[in-house]
Protein backbone atom coordinates (compact mmCIF):
# COMPACT_ATOMS: atom_id res chain seq x y z
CA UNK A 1 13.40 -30.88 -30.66
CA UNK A 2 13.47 -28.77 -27.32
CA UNK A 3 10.53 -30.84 -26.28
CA UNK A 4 10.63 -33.94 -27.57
CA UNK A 5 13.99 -34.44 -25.32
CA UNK A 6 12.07 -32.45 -22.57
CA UNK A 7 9.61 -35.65 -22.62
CA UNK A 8 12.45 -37.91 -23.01
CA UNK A 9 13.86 -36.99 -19.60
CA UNK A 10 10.43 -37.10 -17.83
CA UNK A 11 10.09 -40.22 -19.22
CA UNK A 12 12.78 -41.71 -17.91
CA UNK A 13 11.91 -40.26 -14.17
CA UNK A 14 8.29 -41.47 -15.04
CA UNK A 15 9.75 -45.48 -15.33
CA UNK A 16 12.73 -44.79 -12.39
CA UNK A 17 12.61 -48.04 -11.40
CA UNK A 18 12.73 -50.28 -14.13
CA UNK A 19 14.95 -48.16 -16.36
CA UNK A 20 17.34 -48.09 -12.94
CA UNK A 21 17.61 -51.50 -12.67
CA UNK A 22 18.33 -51.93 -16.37
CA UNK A 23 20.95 -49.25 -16.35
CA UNK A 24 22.90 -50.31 -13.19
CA UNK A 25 23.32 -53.66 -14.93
CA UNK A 26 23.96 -52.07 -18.28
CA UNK A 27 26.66 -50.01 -16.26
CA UNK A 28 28.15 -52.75 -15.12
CA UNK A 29 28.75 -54.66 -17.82
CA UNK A 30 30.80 -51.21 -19.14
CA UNK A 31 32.56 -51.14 -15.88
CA UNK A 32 34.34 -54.65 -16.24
CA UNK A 33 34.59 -54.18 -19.61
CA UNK A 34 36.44 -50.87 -19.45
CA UNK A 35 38.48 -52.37 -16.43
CA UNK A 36 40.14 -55.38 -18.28
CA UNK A 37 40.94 -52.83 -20.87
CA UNK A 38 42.46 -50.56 -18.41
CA UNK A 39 44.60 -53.62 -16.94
CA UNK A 40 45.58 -54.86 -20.56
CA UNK A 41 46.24 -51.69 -21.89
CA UNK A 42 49.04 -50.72 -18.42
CA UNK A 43 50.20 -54.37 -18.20
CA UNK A 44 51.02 -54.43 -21.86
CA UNK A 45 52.80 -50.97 -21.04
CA UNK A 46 54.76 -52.01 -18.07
CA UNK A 47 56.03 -54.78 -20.06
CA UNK A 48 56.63 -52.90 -23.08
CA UNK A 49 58.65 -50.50 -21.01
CA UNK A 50 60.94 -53.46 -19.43
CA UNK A 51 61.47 -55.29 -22.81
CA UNK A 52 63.69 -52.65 -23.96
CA UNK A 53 66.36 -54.41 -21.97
CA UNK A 54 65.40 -57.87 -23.62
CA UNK A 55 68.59 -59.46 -25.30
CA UNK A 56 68.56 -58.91 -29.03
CA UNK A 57 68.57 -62.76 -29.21
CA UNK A 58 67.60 -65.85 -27.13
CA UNK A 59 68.74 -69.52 -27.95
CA UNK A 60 67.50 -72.30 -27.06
CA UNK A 61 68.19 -76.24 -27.56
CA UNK A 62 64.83 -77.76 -28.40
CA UNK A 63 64.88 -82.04 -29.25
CA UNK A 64 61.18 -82.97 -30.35
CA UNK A 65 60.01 -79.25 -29.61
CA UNK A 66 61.30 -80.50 -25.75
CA UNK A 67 63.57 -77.71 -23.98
CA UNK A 68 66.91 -79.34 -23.18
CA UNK A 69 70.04 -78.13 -21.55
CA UNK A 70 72.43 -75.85 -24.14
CA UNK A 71 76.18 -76.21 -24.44
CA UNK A 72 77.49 -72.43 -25.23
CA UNK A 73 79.86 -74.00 -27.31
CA UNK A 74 77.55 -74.85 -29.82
CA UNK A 75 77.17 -71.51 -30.76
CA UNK A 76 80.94 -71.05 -31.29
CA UNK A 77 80.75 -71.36 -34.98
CA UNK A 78 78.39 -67.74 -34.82
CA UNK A 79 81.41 -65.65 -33.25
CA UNK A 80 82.16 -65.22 -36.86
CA UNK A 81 79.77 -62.95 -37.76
CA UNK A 82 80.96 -59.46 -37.05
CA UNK A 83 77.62 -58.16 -35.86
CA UNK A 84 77.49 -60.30 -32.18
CA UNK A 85 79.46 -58.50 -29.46
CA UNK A 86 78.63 -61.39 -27.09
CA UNK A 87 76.64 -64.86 -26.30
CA UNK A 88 76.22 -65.74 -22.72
CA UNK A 89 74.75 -68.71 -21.02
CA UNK A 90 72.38 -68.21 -18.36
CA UNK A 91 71.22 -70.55 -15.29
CA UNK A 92 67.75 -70.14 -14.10
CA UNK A 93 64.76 -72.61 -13.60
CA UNK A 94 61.65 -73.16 -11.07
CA UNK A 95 62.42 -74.77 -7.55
CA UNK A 96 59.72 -75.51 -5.60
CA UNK A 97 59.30 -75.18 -1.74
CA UNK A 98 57.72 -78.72 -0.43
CA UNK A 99 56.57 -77.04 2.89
CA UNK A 100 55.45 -73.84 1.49
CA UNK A 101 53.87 -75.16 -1.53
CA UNK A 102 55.53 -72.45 -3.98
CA UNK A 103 57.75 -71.95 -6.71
CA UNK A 104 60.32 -69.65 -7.17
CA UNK A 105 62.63 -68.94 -9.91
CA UNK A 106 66.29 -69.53 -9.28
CA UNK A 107 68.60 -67.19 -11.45
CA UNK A 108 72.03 -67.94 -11.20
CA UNK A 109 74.69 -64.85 -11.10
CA UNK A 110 78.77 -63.51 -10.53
CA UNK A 111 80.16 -61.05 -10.05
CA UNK A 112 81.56 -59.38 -13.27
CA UNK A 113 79.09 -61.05 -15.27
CA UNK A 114 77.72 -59.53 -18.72
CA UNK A 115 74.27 -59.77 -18.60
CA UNK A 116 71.76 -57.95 -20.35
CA UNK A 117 69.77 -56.25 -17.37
CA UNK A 118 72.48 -53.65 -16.27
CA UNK A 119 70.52 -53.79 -12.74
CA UNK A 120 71.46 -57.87 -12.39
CA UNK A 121 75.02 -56.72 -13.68
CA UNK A 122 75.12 -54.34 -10.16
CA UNK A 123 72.89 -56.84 -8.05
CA UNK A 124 75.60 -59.87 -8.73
CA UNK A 125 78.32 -57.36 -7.42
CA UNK A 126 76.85 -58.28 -3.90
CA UNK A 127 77.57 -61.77 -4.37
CA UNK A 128 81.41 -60.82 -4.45
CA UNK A 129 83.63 -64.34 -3.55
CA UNK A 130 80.86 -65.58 -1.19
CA UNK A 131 79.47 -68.74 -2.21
CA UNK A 132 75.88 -70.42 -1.08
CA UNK A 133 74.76 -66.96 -1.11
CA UNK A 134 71.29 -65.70 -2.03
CA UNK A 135 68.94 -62.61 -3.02
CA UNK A 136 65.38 -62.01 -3.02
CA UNK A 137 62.51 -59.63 -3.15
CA UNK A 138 60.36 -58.91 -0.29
CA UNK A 139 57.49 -61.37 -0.76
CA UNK A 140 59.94 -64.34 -0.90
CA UNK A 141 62.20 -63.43 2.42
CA UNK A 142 58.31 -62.93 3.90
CA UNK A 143 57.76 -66.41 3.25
CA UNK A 144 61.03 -67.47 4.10
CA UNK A 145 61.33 -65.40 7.48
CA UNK A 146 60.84 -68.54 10.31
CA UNK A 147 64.27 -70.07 8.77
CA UNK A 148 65.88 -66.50 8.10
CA UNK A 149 64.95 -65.29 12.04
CA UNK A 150 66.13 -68.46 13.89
CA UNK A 151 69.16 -70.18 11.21
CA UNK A 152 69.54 -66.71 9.19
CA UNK A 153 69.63 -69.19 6.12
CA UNK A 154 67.46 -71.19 3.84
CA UNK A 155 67.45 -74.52 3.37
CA UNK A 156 67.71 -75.79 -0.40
CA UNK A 157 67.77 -80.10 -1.68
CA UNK A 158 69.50 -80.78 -4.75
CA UNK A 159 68.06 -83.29 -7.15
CA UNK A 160 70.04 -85.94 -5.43
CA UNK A 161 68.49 -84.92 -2.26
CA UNK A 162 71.70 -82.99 -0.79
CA UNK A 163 71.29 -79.77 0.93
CA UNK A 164 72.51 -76.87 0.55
CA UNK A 165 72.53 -73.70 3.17
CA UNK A 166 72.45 -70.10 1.75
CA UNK A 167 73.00 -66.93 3.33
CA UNK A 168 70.80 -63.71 2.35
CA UNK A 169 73.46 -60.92 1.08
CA UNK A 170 70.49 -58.49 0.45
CA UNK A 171 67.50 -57.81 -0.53
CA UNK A 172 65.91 -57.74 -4.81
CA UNK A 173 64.21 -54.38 -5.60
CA UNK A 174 64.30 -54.06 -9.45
CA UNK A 175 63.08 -50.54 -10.90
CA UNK A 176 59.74 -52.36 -12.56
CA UNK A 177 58.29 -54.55 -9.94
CA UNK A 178 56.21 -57.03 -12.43
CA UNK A 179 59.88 -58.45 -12.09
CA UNK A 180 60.12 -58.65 -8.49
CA UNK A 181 57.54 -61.82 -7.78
CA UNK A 182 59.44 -64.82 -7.31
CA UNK A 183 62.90 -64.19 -8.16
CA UNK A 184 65.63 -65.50 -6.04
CA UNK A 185 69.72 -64.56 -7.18
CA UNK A 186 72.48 -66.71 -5.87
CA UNK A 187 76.01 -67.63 -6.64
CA UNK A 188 76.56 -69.35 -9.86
CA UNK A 189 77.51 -72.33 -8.56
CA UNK A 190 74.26 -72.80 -5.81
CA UNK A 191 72.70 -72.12 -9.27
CA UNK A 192 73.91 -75.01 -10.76
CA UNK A 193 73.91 -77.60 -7.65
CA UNK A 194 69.90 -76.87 -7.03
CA UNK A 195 68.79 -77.14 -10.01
CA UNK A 196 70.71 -79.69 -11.23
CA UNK A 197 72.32 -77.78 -14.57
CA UNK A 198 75.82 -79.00 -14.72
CA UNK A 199 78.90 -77.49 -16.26
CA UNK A 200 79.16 -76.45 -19.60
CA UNK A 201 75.62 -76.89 -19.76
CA UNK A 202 73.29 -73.86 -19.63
CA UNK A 203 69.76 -73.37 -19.44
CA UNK A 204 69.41 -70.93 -22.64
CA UNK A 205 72.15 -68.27 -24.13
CA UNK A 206 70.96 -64.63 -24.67
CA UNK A 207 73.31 -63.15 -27.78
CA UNK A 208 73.47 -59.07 -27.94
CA UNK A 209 74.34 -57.43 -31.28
CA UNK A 210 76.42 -54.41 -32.29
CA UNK A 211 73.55 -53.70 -34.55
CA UNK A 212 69.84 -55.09 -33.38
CA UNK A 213 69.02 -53.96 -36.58
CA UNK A 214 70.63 -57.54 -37.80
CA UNK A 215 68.73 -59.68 -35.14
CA UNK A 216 66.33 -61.23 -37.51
CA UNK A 217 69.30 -61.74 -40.07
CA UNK A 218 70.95 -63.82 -37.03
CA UNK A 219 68.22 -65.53 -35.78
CA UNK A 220 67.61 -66.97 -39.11
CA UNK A 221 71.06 -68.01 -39.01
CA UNK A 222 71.11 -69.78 -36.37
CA UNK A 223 67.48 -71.41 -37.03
CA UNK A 224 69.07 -73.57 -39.56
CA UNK A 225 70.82 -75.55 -36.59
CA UNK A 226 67.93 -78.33 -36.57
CA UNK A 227 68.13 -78.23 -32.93
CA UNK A 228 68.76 -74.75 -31.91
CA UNK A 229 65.33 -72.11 -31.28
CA UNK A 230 66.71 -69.07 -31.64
CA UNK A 231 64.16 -66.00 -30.95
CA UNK A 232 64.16 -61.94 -31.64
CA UNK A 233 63.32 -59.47 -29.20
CA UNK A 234 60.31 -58.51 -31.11
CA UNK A 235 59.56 -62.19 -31.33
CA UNK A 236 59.68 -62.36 -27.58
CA UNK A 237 58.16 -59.25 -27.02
CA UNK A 238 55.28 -60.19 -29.21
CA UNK A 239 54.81 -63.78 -27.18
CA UNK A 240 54.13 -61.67 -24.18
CA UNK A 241 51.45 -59.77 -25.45
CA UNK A 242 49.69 -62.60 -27.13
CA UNK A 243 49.46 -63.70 -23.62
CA UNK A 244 47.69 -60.46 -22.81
CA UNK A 245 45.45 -60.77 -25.63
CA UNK A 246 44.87 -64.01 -25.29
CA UNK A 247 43.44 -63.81 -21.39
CA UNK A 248 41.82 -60.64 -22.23
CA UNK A 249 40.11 -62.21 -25.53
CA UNK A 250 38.44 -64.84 -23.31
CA UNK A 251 37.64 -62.11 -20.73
CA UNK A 252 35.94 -59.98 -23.27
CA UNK A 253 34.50 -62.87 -24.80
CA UNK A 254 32.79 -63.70 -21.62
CA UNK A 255 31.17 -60.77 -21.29
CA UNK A 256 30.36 -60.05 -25.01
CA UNK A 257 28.34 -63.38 -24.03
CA UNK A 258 26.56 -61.42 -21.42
CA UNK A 259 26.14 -58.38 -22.84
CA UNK A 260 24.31 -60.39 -25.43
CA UNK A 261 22.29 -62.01 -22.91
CA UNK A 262 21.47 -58.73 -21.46
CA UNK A 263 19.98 -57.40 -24.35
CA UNK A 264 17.89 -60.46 -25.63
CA UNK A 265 16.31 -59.81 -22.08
CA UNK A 266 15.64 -56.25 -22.17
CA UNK A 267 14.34 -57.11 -25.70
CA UNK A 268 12.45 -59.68 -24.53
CA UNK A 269 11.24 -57.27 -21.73
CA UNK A 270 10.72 -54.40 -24.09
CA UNK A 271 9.14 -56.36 -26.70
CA UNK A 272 5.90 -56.71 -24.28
CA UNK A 273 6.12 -52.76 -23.24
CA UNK A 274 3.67 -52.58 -19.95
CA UNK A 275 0.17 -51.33 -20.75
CA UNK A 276 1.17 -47.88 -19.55
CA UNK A 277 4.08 -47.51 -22.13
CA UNK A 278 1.96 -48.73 -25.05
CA UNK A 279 -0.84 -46.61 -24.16
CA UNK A 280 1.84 -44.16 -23.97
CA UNK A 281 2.93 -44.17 -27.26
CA UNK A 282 -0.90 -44.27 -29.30
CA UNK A 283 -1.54 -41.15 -27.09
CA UNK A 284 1.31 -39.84 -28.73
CA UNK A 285 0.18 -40.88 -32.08
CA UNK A 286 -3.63 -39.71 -31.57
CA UNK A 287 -2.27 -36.09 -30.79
CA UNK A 288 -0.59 -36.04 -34.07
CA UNK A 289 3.47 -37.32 -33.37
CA UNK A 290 4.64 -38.82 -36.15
CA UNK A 291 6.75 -42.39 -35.93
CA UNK A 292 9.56 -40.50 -36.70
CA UNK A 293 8.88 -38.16 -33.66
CA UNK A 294 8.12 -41.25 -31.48
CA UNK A 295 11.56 -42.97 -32.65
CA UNK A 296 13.60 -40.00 -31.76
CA UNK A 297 11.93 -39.45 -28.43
CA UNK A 298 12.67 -43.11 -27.76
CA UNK A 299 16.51 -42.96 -29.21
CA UNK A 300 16.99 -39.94 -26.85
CA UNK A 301 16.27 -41.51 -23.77
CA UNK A 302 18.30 -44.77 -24.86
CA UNK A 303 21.16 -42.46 -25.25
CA UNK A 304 20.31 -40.67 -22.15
CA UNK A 305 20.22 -43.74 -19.98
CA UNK A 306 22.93 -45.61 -22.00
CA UNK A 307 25.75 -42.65 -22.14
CA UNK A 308 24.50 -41.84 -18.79
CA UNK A 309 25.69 -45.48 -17.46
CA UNK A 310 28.84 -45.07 -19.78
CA UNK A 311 30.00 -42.13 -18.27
CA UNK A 312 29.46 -43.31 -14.78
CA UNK A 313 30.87 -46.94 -15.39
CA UNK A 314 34.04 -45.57 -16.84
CA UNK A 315 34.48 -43.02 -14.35
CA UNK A 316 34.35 -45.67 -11.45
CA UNK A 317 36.40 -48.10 -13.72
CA UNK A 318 39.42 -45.76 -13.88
CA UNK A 319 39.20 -45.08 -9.86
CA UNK A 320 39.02 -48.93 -9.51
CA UNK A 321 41.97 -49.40 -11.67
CA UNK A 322 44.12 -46.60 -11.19
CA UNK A 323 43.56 -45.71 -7.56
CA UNK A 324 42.56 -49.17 -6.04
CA UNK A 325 44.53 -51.06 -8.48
CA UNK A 326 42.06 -53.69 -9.30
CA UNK A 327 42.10 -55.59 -6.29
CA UNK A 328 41.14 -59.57 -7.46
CA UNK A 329 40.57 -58.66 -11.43
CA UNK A 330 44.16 -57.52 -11.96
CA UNK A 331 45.26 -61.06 -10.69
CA UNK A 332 43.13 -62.83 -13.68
CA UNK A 333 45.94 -61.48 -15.87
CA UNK A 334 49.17 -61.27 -13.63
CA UNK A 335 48.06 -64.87 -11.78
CA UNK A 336 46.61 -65.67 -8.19
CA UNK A 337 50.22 -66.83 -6.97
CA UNK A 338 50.46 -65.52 -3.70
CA UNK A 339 54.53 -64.70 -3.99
CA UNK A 340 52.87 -62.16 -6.54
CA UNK A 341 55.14 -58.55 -5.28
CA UNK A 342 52.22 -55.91 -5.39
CA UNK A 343 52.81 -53.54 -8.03
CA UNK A 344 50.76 -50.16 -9.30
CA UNK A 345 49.06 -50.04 -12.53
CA UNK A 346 50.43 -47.25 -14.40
CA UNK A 347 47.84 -44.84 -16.25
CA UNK A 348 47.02 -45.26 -19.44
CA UNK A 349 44.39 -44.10 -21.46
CA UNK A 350 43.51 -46.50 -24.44
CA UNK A 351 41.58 -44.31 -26.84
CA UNK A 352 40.99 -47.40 -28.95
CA UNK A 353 40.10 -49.94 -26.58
CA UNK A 354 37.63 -47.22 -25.02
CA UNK A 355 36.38 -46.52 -28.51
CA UNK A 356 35.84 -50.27 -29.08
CA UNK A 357 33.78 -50.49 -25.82
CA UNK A 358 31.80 -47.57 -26.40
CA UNK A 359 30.72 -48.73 -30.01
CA UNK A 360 30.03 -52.46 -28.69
CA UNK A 361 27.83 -51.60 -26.07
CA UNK A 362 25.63 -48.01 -27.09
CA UNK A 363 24.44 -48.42 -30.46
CA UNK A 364 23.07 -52.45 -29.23
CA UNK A 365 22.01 -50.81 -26.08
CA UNK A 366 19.77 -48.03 -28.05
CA UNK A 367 18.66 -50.73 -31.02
CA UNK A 368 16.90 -52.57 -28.33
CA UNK A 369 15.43 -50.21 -26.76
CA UNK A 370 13.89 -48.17 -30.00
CA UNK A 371 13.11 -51.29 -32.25
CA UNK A 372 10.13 -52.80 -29.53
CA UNK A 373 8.63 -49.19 -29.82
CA UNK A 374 8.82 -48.83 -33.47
CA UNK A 375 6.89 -51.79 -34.06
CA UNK A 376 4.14 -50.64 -31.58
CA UNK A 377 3.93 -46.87 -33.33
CA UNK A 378 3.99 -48.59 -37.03
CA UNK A 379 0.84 -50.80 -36.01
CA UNK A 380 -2.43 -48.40 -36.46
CA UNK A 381 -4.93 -51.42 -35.26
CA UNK A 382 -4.58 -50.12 -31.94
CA UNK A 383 -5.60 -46.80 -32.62
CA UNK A 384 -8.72 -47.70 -34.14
């Protein structure tokens, strides 16, 4: 056995060039492979991590499966059940910056509000009594600086075109900074006036529970309003990382497509072995290998070159992730948007998305390498 993987590894240094080429490629298909699954696998932690401050319920009014504005009152009837400690209407919504050409999310707030994030509850002190007053993170006051240095304001247009001034009161740092992007906080009322949500009307209502044990029970409950949407935090949760999967399907779809592609060309390449490599392998019948001999000879330096590349492509994968943070690829799966607040992938080490990749890519990598040879050492013609 000594020898027949001593003549494996010369073999491979025998062929450097071709089985280089096919390797670096082969290597790179692990690389982006093992990348989006390092991505996936911290972005689905991050947000895993911030959903434990999800509300135990969000409601929303839905006419035709269309969105609409929510009166909180027509969830009065619920206050009944013993298990809800509170329902709260929230403002928020996308404004959009003619000049800049970006949108930003607009989350109304007070002071002494109940909201579920505790850190919005501490944020919204800021806002004290001061009205047409405003909070963001550093990526929007960057793009907002020109009217911040010379009016130390911002301009905002209602949707009957009447405009409003606000004042920054400080800056938005929340603890996980996938939150961070385009946020802006101001006073309830701003809120309301820019985009256009008037009073007792409320974007959605977010319900917490004495129990979360009961959300489902609730939720239910409040899904037999024909109009009202009413969702779990597990429900949410969930939606979130069906996004995940969903990008990260196509992504690995993509390259399952060229991985395939790949390997019908080294087949096609293999299945025509140069002269050399033919000759090669009668030699080795005519001094008495048997096919088994030749096909384990040939499956060691497949797994040589293959685990080789593996080893090397995941290596560079998790310094590319976890070190660079995946400069441009990251962005495929958070978006391109330029207000995006940079943020570091936290480390985590999928065993079964690794295991997955590893399976996918080897054993196709090693049956198309071996099966070209088998047919050659199976066919005694030659050797006659």
């Amino acid at each position: 056995m000594k020898n027949i993987f001593d003549y494996a590894l010369a073999s491979i240094f025998r062929h450097g060039s071709k089985n280089f080429f096919i390797t670096v490629i082969f290597g790179v298909i692990v690389f982006l492979l093992s990348s989006m699954m390092f991505i996936v696998s911290s972005l689905k932690s991050q947000y895993l991590e911030i959903s434990k401050e999800f509300p135990d319920i969000l409601v929303q009014k839905k006419i035709n499966e269309r969105s609409v504005l929510i009166d909180e009152k027509e969830l009065d009837e619920f206050w009944s059940d013993p298990v809800i400690s509170s329902i709260e209407g929230r403002i928020w919504g996308q404004y959009f910056f003619d000049l800049k050409g970006v949108y930003v999310t607009i989350i109304g707030v007070e002071s002494f509000g109940n909201y579920y994030q505790k850190e919005i509850e501490n944020l919204a002190l800021n806002f004290g009594d001061e009205k047409l007053s405003f909070m963001a993170s550093d990526a929007v006051l960057k793009m907002l600086k020109d009217d911040l240095e010379i009016y130390n304001s911002v301009v905002f247009f209602t949707p009957d075109d009447k405009m409003l001034r606000l004042k920054p009161v400080g800056k938005l740092n929340l603890k996980h900074s996938l939150e961070n992007n385009d946020i802006i906080l101001m006073d309830m009322d701003s809120a309301r006036a820019i985009l256009g949500i008037k009073k007792p009307y409320f974007r959605d209502v977010v319900i917490r529970l004495s129990n979360p044990n009961e959300s489902k029970f609730v939720a239910n409950k409040i899904n037999t309003k024909k109009t009202l949407k009413a969702a779990t935090k597990d429900e949410i949760l969930k939606n979130y990382m069906l996004l995940y999967d969903y990008k990260s399907g196509w992504f690995l779809l993509f390259f399952i497509i060229i991985f395939l592609t790949f390997s019908v060309i080294l087949y096609d390449k293999a299945s025509g072995l140069a002269s050399e490599e033919r000759r090669e392998i009668w030699i080795l019948k005519a001094v008495g290998w048997d096919i088994s001999d030749i096909i384990f000879y040939k499956v060691i330096e497949a797994l040589i070159m293959s685990i080789s590349a593996f080893l090397i492509a995941l290596v560079l994968s998790i310094f590319f992730v976890y070190f660079l943070n995946a400069p441009f690829l990251k962005n495929i799966f958070v978006g391109f948007d330029s207000l995006k607040h940079p943020f570091i992938l936290s480390f985590v080490f999928d065993f079964k998305g690794l295991s997955m990749v590893f399976f996918s890519t080897i054993p196709l990598y090693v049956a198309v390498c071996i099966i070209p040879a088998w047919k050659i050492a199976i066919d005694d013609e030659n050797l006659k």
